[in-house]
Structures are given as C-alpha cells and as structure tokens.
N, C-alpha and C. Protein backbone atom coordinates (compact mmCIF):
# COMPACT_ATOMS: atom_id res chain seq x y z
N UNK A 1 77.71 99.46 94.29
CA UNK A 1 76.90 98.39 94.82
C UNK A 1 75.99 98.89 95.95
N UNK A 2 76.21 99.55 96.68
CA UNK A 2 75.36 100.16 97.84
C UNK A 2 74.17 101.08 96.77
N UNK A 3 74.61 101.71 96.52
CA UNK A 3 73.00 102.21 95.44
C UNK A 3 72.29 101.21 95.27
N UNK A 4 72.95 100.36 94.71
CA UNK A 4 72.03 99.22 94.30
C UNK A 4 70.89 98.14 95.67
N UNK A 5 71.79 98.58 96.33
CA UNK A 5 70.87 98.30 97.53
C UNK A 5 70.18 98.59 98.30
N UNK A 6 70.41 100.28 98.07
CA UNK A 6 69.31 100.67 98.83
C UNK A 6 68.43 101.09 97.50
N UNK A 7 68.39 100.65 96.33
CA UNK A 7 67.48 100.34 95.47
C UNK A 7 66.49 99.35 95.81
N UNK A 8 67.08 98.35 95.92
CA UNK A 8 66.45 97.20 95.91
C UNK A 8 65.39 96.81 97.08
N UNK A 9 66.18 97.57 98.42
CA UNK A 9 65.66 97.31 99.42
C UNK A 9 65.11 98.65 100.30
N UNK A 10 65.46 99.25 99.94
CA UNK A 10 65.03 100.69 100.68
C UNK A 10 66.16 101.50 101.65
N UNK A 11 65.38 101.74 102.59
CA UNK A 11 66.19 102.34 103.76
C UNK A 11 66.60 101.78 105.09
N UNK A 12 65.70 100.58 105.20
CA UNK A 12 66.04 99.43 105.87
C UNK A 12 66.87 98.71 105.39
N UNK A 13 68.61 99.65 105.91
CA UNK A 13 69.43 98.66 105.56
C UNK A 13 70.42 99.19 106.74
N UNK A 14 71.04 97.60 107.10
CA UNK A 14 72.43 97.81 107.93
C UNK A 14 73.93 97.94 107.52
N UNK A 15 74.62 98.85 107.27
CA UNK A 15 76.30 98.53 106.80
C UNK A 15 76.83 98.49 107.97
N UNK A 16 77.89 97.20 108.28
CA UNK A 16 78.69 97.48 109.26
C UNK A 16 80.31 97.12 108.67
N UNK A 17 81.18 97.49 109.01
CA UNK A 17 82.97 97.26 108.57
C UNK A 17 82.84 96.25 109.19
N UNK A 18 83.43 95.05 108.28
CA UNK A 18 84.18 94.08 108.99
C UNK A 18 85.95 94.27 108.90
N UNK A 19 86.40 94.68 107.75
CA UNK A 19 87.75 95.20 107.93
C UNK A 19 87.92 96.16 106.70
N UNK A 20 88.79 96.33 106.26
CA UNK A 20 89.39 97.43 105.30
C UNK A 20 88.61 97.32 104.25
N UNK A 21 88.65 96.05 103.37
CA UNK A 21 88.36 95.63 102.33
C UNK A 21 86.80 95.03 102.37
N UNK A 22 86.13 94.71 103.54
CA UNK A 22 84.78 93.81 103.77
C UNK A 22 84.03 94.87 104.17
N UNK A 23 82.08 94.92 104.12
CA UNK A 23 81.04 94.89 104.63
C UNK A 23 80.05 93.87 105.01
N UNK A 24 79.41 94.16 106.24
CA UNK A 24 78.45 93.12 106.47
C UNK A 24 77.10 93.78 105.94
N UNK A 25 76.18 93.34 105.21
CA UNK A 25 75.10 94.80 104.71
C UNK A 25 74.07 93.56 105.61
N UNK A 26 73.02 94.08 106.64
CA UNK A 26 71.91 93.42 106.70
C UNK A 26 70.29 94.42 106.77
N UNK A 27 69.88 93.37 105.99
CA UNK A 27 68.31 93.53 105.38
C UNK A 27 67.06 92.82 105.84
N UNK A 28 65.66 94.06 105.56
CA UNK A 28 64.85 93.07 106.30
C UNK A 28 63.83 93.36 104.92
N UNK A 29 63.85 91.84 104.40
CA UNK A 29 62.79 91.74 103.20
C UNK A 29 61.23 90.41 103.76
N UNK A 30 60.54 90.25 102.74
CA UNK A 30 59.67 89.52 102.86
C UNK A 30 60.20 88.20 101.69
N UNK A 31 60.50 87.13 102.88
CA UNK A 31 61.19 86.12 102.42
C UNK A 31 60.48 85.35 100.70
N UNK A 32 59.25 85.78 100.51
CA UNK A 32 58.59 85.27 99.20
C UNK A 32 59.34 86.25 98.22
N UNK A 33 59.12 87.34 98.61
CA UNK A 33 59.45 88.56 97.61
C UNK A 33 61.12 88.47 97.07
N UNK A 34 61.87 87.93 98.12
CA UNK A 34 63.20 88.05 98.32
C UNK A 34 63.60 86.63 96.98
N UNK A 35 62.98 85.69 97.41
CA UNK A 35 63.27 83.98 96.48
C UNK A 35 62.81 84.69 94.74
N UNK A 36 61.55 85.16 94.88
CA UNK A 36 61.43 85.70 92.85
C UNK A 36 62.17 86.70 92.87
N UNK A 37 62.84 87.65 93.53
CA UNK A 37 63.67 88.60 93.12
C UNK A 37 65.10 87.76 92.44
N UNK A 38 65.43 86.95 93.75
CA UNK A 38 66.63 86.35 92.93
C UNK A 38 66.66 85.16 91.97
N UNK A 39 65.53 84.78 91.51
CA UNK A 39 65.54 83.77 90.61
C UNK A 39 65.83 84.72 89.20
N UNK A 40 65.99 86.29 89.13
CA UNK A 40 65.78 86.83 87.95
C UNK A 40 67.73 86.66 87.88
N UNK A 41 68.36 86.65 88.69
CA UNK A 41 70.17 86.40 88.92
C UNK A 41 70.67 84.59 88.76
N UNK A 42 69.64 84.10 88.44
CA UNK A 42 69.80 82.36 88.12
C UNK A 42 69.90 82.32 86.43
C-alpha cells in the first residue's frame, strides 16, 4: 500500500506510527484533482 501512495501522490507524503498495527499517512493534493481521482473507487 505505501507504493501505492507514493504513486499516487508523489513524495509529498507524511508516515507517522500510531501503534504497532496503525499509520497516519498525510498528503498534500489539489482538492479538485483529489474528488475525480476517487470517484474512479465509487
């Protein structure tokens, strides 16, 4: 899944641990670009 994200989004990306099993991933997209990307996951 992380490939896939820095696919999607580049190199502008944050991972932080929230515990053993969790990540927090944060991203900085262009909120138009971001809404038709995920309408292709609807």
């Amino acid at each position: 899944m992380t490939d896939e994200i820095l696919d999607w989004f580049g190199q502008d990306v944050s991972f932080r641990n929230l515990d053993k099993n969790r990540i927090s991933v944060s991203v900085r997209v262009n909120e138009k670009a971001m809404e038709k990307a995920l309408e292709n996951y609807n």
